[in-house]
Protein backbone atom coordinates (compact mmCIF):
# COMPACT_ATOMS: atom_id res chain seq x y z
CA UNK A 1 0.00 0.00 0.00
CA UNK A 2 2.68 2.39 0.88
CA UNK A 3 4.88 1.64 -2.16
CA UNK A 4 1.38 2.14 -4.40
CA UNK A 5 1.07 5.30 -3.03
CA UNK A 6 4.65 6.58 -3.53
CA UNK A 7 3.92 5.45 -7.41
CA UNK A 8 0.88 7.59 -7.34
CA UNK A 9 2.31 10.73 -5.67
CA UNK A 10 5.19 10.37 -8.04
CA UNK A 11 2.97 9.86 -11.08
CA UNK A 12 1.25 13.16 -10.01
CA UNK A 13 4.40 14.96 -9.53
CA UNK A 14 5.74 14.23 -13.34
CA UNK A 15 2.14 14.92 -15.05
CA UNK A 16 1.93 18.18 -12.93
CA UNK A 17 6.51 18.92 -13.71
CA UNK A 18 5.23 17.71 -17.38
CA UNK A 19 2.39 20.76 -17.29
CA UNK A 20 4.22 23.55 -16.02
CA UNK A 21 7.35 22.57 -18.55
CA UNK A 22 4.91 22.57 -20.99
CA UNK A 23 3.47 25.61 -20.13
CA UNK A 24 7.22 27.47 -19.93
CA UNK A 25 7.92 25.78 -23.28
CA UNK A 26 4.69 27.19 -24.77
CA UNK A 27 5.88 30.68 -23.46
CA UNK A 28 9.34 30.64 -25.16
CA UNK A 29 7.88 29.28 -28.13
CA UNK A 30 5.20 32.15 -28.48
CA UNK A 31 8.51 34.88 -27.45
CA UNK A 32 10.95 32.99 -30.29
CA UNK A 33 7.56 33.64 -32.81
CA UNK A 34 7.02 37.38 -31.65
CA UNK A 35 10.18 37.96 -32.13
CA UNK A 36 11.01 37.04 -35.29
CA UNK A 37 7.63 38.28 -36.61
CA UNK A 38 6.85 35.01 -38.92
CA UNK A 39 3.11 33.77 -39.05
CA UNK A 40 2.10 30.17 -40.18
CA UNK A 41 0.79 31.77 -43.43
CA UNK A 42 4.11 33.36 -44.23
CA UNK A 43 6.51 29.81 -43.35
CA UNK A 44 3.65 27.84 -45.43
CA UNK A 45 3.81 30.01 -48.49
CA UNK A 46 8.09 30.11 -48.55
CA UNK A 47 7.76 26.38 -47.97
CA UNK A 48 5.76 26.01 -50.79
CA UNK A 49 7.30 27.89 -53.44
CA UNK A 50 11.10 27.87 -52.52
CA UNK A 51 10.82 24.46 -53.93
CA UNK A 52 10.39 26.04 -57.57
CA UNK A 53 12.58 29.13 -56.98
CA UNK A 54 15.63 28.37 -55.03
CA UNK A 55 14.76 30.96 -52.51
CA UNK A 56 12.49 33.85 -51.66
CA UNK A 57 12.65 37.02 -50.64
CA UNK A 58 14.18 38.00 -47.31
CA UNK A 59 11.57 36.68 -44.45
CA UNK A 60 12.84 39.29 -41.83
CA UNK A 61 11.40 42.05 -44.51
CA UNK A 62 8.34 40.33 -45.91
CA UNK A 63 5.28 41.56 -44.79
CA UNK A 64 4.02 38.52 -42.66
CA UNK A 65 0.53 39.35 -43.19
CA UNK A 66 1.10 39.37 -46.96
CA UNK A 67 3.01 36.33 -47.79
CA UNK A 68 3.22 37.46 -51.61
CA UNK A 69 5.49 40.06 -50.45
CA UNK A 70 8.25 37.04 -50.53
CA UNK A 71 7.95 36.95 -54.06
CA UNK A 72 6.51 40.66 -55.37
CA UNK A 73 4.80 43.66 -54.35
CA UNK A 74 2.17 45.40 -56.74
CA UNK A 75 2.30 49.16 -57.64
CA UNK A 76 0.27 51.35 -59.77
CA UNK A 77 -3.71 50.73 -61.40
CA UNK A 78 -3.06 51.81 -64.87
CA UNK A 79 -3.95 49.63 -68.08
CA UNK A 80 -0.41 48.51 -69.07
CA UNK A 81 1.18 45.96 -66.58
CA UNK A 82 4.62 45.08 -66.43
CA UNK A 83 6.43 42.82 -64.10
CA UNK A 84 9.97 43.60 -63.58
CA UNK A 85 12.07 41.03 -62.88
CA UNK A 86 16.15 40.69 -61.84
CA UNK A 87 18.64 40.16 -58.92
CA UNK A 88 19.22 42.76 -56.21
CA UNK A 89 19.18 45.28 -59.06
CA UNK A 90 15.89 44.57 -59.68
CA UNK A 91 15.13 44.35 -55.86
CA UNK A 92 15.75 48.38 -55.54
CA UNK A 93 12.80 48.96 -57.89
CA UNK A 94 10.60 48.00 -54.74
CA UNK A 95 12.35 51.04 -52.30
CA UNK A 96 9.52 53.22 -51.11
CA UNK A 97 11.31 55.90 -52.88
CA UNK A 98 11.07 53.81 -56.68
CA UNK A 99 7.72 52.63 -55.85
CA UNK A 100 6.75 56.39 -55.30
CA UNK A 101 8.29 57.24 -58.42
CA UNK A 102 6.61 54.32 -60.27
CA UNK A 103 3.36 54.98 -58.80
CA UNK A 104 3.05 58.61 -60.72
CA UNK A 105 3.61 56.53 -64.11
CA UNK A 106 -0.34 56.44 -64.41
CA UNK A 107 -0.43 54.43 -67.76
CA UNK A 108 1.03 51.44 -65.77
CA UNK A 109 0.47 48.97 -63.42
CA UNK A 110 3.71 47.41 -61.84
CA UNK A 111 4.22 44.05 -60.35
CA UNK A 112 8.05 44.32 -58.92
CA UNK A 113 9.75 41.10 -58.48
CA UNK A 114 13.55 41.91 -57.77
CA UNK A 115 14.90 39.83 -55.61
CA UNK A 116 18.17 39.21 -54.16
CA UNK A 117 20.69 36.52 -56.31
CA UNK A 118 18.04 36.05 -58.80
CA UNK A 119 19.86 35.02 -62.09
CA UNK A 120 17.39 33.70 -65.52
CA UNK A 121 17.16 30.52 -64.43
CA UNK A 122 14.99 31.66 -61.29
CA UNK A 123 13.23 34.42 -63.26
CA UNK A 124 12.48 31.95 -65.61
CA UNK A 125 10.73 29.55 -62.75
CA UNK A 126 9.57 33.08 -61.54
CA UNK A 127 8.07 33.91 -64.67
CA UNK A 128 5.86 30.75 -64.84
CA UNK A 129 4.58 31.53 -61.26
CA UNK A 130 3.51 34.87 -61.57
CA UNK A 131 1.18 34.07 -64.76
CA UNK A 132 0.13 30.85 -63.77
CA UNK A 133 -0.47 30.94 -59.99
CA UNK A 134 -1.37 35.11 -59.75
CA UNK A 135 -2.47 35.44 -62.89
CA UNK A 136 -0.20 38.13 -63.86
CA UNK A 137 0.19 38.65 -67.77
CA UNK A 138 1.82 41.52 -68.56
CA UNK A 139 2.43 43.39 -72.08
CA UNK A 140 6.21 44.95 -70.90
CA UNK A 141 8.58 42.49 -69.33
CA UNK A 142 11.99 44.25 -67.81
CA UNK A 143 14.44 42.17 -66.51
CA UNK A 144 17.41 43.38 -65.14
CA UNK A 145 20.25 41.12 -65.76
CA UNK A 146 23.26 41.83 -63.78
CA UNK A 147 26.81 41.16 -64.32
CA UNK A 148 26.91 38.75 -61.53
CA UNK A 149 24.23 36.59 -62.86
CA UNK A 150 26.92 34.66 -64.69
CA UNK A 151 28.64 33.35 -61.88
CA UNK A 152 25.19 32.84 -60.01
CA UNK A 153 24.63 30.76 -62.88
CA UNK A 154 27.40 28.67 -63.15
CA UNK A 155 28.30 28.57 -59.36
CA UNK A 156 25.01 28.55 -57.29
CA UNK A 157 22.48 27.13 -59.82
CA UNK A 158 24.06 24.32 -62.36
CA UNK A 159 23.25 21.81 -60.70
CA UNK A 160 20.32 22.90 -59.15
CA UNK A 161 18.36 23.69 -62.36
CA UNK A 162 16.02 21.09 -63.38
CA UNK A 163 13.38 20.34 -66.43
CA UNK A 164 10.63 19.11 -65.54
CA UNK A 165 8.14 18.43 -68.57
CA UNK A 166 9.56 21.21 -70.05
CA UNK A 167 9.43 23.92 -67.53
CA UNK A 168 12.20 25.37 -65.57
CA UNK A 169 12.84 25.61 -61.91
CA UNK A 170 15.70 25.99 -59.44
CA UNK A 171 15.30 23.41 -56.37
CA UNK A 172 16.98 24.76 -52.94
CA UNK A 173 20.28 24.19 -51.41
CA UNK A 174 20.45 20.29 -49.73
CA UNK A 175 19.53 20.06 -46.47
CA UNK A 176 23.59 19.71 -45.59
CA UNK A 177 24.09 23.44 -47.24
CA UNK A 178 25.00 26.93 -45.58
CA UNK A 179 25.61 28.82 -48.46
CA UNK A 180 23.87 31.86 -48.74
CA UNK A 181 20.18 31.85 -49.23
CA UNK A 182 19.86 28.07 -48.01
CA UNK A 183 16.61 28.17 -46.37
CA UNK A 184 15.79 24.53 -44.77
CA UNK A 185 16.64 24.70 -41.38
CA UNK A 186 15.13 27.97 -40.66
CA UNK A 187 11.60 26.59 -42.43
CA UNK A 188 11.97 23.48 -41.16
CA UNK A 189 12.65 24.91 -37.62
CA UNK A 190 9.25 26.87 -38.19
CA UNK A 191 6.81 24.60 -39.40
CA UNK A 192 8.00 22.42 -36.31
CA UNK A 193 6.86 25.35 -34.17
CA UNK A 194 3.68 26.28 -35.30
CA UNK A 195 2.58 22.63 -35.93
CA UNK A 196 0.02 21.12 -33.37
CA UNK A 197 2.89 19.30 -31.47
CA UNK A 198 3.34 19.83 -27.85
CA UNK A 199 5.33 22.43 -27.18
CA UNK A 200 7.56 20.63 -25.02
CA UNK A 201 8.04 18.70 -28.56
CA UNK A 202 8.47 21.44 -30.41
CA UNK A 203 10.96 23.05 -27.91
CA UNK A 204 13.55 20.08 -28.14
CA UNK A 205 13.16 19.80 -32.05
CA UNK A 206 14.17 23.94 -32.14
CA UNK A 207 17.20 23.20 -29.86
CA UNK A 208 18.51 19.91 -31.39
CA UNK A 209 18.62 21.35 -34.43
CA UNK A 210 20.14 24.82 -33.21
CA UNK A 211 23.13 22.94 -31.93
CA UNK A 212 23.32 20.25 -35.04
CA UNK A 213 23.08 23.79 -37.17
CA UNK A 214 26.06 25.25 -34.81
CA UNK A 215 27.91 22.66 -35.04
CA UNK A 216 27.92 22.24 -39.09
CA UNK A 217 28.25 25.72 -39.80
CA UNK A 218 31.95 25.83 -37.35
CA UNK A 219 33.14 23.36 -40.37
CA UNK A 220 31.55 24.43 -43.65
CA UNK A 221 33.29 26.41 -46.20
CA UNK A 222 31.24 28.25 -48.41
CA UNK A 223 31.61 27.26 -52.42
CA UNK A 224 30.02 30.06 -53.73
CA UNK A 225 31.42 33.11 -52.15
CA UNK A 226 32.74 36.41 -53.76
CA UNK A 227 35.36 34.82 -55.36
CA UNK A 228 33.67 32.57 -57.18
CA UNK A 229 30.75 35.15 -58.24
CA UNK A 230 33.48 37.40 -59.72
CA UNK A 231 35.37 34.73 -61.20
CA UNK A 232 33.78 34.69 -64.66
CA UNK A 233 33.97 38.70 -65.20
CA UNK A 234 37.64 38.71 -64.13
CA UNK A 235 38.67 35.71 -65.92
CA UNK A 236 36.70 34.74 -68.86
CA UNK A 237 34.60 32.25 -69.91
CA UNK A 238 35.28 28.57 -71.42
CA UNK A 239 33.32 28.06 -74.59
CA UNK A 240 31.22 25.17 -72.78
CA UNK A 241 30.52 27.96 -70.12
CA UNK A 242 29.41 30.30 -72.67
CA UNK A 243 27.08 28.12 -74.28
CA UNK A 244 25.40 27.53 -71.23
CA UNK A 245 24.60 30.66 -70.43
CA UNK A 246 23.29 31.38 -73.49
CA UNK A 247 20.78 28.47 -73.42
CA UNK A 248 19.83 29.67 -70.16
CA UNK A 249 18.85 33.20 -71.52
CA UNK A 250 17.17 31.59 -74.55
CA UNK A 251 14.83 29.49 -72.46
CA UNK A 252 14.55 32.50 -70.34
CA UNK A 253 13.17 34.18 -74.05
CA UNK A 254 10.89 31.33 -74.45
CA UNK A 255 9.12 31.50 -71.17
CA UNK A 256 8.83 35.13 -71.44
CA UNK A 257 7.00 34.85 -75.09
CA UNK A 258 4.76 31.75 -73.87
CA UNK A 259 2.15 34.18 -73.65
CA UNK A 260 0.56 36.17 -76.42
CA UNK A 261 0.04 39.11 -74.43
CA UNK A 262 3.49 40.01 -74.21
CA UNK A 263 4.36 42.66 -76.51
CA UNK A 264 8.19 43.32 -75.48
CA UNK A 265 10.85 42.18 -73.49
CA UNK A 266 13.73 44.54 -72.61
CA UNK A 267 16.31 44.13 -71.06
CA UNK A 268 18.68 46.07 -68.78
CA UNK A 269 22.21 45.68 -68.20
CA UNK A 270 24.59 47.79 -66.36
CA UNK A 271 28.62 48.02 -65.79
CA UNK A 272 30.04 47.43 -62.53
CA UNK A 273 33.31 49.63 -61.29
CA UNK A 274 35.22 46.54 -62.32
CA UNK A 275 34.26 46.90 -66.44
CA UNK A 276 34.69 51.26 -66.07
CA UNK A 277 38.18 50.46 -64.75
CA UNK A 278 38.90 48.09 -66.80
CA UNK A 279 39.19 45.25 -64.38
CA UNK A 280 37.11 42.56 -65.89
CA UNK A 281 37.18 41.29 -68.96
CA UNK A 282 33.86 40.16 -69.75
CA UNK A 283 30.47 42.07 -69.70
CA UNK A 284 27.32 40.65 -70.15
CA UNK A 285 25.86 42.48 -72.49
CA UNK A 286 27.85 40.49 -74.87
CA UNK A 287 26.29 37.50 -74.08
CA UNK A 288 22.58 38.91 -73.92
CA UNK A 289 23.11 40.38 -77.18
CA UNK A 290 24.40 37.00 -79.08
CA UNK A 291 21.52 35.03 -77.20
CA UNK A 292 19.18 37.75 -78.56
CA UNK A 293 20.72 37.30 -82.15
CA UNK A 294 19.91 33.23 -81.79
CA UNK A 295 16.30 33.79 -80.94
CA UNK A 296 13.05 33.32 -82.68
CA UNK A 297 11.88 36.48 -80.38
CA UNK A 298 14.50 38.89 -81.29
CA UNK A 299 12.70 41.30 -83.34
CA UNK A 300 10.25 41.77 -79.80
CA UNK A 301 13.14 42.03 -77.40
CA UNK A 302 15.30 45.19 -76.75
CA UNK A 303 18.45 45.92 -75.08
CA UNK A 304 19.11 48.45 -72.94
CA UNK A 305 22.82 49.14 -71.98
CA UNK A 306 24.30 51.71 -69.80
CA UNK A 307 27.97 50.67 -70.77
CA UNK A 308 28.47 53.04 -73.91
CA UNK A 309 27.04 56.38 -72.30
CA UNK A 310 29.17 55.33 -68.85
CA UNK A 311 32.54 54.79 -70.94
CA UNK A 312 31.98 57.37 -73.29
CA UNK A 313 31.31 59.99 -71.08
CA UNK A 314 34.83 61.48 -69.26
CA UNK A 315 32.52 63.53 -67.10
CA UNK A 316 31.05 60.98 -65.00
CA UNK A 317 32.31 60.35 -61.74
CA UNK A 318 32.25 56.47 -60.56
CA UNK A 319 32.14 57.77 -56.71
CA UNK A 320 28.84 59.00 -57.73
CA UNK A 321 27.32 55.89 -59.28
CA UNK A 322 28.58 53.01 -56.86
CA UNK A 323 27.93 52.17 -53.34
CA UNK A 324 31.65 52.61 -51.61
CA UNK A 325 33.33 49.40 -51.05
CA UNK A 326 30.55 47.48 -52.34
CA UNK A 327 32.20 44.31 -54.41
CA UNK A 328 28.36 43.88 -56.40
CA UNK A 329 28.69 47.29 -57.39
CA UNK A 330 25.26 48.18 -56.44
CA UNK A 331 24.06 51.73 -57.32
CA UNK A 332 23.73 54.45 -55.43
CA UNK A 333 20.03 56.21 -53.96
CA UNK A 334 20.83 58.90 -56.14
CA UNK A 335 22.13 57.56 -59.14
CA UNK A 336 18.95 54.87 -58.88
CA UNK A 337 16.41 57.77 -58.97
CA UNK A 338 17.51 60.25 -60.98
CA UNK A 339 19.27 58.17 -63.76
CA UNK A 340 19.03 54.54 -64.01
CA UNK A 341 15.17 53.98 -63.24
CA UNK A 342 13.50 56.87 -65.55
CA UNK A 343 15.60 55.69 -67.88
CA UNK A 344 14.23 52.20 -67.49
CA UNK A 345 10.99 53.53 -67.15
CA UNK A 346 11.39 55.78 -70.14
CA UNK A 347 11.76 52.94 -72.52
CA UNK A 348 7.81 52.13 -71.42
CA UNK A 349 6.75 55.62 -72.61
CA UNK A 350 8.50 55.04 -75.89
CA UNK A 351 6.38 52.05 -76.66
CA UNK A 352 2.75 53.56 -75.01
């Protein structure tokens, strides 16, 4: 009797230690989710589509009661719609100060879907998405293709970039990856925590795999680093490496043109300090422009290039176009509003 009772008090001991951990685990649960700012919609949606595109947009930014804002934000109610598409570039075409400037263009409608290490082969994935899952079809189609979307290409993508009955996508890093823009264990880690486990569950999953993330990172070297990004523009291109890229534009064309109510594609490309000091060797206009040449679409795609008026113009300062120190050459505020995006925008009013 008095050994069945010890077994009883003791039971009622853990189930009551099992409900206040519970409870504490709950708490830090609910502080980790507050903190960050996620919602279950937001982690759903990225989980979802950063199957087909690599990546999304930055979750920290994303508006986490609009989950679209991983992939594009909307401007603008006029007739005309255009998507604009690119890299980082791209991305600065959804500033508050370009979406104020965009929003006074009243003939258009903008969807803006820049995002951070996009290259063609995630545009082109991107493309597909936008028309066939938010019904976007636009008549103008601007992608900015930057210089560093060759060695995206070739370093980060290859051999990521799959067909798959004949349309493109870009799967995500492996679940072993830390390279930049791998997205698993922070998703993963998520979905855990707003699943219907307990919560004392869910609090051991987050902190097994915080330390097996810890752990892996102290001995991974990244592949695709500056270096490597760079690489092509400093050092050339093998033919088999050219090629490549060119396909990957082409099919890039293709997607674009799938639907009949495109009426042109342009495309923008830009120097980087590297090409005005004559650093690199390579610029990717080059390569846009034979693609274009090769294409069945050629006559509705244009090419706009800021390299001749930058190189032929001795009055230009280069301190004035490029964020200091910045090895991506990203533009300057300035130099974004006042020269490179009503340009862009200008070549729109040349076709309305």
């Amino acid at each position: 009797m008095f050994m069945k009772n010890n077994i009883t008090l003791l039971i009622s001991i853990l189930i009551v230690g099992i409900f206040f951990l519970e409870i504490f685990a709950w708490k830090q649960i609910r502080k980790l989710i507050e903190r960050n700012g996620y919602t279950k919609k937001l982690i759903l949606f990225y989980d979802h589509y950063y199957k087909d595109l690599h990546h999304l947009g930055r979750l920290n930014e994303a508006n986490a009661q609009n989950p679209t804002s991983l992939i594009f934000d909307k401007v603008g109610d006029g007739q005309s719609k255009v998507i604009i598409q690119g890299d980082s570039w791209a991305e600065q075409f959804r500033s508050s100060a370009s979406k104020k400037f965009l929003s006074s263009q009243k003939n258009f409608s903008f969807v803006l879907a820049g995002t951070g290490s996009y290259s063609p082969s995630i545009m082109t994935s991107q493309l597909y998405l936008l028309r066939n899952d938010f019904n976007f079809n636009p008549e103008f189609l601007i992608a900015i293709i930057d210089q560093t979307d060759i060695g995206d290409e070739l370093c980060r993508y290859r051999f990521l970039r799959k067909n798959i009955n004949g349309r493109i996508i870009v799967e995500p890093e492996p679940r072993n990856s830390f390279e930049p823009n791998a997205s698993f264990h922070v998703i993963n880690n998520f979905k855990m925590l707003f699943s219907d486990h307990y919560s004392i569950f869910k609090a051991a999953y987050y902190l097994r795999n915080k330390i097996i993330y810890r752990n892996n990172l102290k001995h991974y070297k990244v592949k695709c680093g500056r270096n490597q990004i760079l690489k092509p523009l400093e050092h050339g291109l093998e033919n088999d490496e050219k090629r490549y890229f060119i396909k990957i534009l082409n099919d890039y064309f293709n997607e674009a043109f799938a639907s009949y109510d495109l009426k042109e594609l342009i495309i923008v490309t830009h120097p980087h300090k590297g090409h005005l000091l004559n650093n690199y060797i390579i610029d990717i206009e080059s390569l846009i422009t034979q693609a274009k040449n090769e294409s069945i679409h050629q006559n509705d795609i244009k090419i706009l290039s800021f390299s001749k008026f930058l190189k032929n113009n001795d009055k230009i300062n280069i301190n004035n176009i490029f964020i200091e120190n910045d090895a991506y050459s990203h533009l300057k505020e300035e130099y974004f509003l006042m020269k490179f995006l009503p340009e862009v925008i200008g070549q729109l009013q040349n076709n309305n």
